[in-house]
C-alpha atoms as a PDB file:
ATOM      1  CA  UNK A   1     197.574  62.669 123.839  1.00  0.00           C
ATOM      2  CA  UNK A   2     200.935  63.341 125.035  1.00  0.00           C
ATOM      3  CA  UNK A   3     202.699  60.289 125.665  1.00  0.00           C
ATOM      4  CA  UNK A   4     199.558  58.411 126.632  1.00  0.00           C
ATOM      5  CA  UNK A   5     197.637  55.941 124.738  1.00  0.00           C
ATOM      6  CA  UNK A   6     194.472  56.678 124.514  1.00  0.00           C
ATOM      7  CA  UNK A   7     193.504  54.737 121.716  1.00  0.00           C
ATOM      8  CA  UNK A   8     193.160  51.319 122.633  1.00  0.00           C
ATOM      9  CA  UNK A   9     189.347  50.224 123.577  1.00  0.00           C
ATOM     10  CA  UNK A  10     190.841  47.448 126.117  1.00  0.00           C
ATOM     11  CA  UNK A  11     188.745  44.792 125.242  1.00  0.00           C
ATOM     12  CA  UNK A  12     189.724  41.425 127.255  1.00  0.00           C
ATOM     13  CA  UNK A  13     192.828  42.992 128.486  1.00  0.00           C
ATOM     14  CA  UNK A  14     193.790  43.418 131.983  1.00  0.00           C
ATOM     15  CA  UNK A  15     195.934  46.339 133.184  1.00  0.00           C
ATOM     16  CA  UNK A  16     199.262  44.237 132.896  1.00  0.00           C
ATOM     17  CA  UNK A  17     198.304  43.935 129.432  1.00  0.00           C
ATOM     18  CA  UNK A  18     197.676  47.074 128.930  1.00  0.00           C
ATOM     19  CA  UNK A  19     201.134  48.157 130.422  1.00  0.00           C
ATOM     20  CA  UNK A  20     202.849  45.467 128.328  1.00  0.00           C
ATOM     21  CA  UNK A  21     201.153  46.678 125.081  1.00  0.00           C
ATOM     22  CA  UNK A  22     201.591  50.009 125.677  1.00  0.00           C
ATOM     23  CA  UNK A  23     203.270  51.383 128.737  1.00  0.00           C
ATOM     24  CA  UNK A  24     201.342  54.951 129.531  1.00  0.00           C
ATOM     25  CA  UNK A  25     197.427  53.517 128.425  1.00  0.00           C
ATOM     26  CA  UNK A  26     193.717  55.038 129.148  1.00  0.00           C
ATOM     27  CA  UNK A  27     191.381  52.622 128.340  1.00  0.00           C
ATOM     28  CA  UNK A  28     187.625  52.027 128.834  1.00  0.00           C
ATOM     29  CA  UNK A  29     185.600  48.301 128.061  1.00  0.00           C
ATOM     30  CA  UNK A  30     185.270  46.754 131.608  1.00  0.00           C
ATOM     31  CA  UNK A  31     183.472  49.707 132.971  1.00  0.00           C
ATOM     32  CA  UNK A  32     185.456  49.670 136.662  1.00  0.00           C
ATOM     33  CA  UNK A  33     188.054  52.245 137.178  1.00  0.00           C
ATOM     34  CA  UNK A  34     191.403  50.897 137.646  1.00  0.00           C
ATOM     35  CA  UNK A  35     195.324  52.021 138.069  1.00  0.00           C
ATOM     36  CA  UNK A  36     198.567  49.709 137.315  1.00  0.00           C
ATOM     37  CA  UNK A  37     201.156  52.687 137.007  1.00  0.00           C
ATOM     38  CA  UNK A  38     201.134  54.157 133.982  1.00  0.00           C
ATOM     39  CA  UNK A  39     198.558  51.675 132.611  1.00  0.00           C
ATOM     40  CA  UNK A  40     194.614  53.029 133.652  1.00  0.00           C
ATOM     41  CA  UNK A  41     191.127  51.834 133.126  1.00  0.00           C
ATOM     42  CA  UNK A  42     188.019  54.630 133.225  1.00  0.00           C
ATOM     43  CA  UNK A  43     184.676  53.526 134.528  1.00  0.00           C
ATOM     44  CA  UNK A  44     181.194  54.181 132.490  1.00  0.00           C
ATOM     45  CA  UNK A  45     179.229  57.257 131.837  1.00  0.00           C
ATOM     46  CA  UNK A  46     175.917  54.998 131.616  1.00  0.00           C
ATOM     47  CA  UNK A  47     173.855  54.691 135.023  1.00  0.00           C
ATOM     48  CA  UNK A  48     175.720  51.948 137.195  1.00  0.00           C
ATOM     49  CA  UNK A  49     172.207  49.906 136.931  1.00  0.00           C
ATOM     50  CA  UNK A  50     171.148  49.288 133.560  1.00  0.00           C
ATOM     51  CA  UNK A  51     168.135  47.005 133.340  1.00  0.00           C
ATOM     52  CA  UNK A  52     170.144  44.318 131.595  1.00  0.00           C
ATOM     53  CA  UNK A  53     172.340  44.222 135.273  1.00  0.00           C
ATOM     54  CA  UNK A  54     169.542  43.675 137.295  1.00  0.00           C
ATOM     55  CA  UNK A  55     170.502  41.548 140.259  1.00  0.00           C
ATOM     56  CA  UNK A  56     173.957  40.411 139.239  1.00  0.00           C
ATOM     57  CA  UNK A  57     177.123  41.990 141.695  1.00  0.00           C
ATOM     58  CA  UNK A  58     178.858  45.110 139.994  1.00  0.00           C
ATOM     59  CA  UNK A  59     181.957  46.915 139.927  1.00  0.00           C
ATOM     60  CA  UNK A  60     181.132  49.184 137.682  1.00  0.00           C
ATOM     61  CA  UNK A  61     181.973  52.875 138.867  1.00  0.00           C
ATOM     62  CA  UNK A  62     181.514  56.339 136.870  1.00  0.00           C
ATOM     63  CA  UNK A  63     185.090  57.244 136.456  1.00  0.00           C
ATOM     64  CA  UNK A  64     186.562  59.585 133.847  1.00  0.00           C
ATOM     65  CA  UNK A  65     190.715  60.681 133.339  1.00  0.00           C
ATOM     66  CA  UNK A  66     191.886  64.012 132.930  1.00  0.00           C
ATOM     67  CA  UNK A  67     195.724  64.411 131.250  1.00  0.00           C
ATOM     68  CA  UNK A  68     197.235  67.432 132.998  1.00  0.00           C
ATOM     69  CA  UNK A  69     199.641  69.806 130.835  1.00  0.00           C
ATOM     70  CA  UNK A  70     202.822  67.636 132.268  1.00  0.00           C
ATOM     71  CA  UNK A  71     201.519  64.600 130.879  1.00  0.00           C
ATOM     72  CA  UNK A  72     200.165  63.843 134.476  1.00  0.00           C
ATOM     73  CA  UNK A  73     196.896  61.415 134.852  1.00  0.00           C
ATOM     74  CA  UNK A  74     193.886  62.116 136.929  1.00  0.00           C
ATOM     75  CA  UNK A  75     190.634  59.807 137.060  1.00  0.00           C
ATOM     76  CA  UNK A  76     187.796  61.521 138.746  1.00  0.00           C
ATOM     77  CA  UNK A  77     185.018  59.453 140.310  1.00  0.00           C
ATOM     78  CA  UNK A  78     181.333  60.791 140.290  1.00  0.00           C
ATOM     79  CA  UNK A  79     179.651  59.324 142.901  1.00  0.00           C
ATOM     80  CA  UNK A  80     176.035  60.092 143.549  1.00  0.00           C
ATOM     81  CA  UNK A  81     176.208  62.255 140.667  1.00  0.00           C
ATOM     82  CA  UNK A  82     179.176  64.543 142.554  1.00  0.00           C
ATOM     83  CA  UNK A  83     183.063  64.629 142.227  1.00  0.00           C
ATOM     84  CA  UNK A  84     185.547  66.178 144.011  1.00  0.00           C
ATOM     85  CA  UNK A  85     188.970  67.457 141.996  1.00  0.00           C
END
């Protein structure tokens, strides 16, 4: 969309990855939000607690990206089912 990638699943790649592969990235797979400049990772729409997680440590987070008309990237968190533009 624009000059971001928004292709790429990001399976087993980290956010320098990402940025090496393709420079301006959105991807999704680890479920935590994350920013490396133009490289970005969105969180999960599932609950943060799926019964499979059950006491294991988390850091998931419920984060989508918005791409602005100038090619500018947002990620909006929902926390407690609320977000805040």
């Amino acid at each position: 969309i624009g000059k971001t990638q928004c292709g790429s699943h990001g399976e087993d790649m980290s956010l320098s990855q990402l940025e090496n592969a393709y420079n301006d990235v959105i991807a999704g797979h680890s479920h935590t939000a994350g920013i490396l400049r133009k490289a970005r990772k969105v969180g999960t729409s599932t609950k943060l607690r799926e019964s499979y997680t059950k006491g294991r440590p988390l850091s998931w987070t419920q984060t989508h990206a918005i791409i602005n008309e100038d090619n500018s990237v947002q990620l909006i968190n929902i926390i407690d089912g609320n977000y805040r533009l």
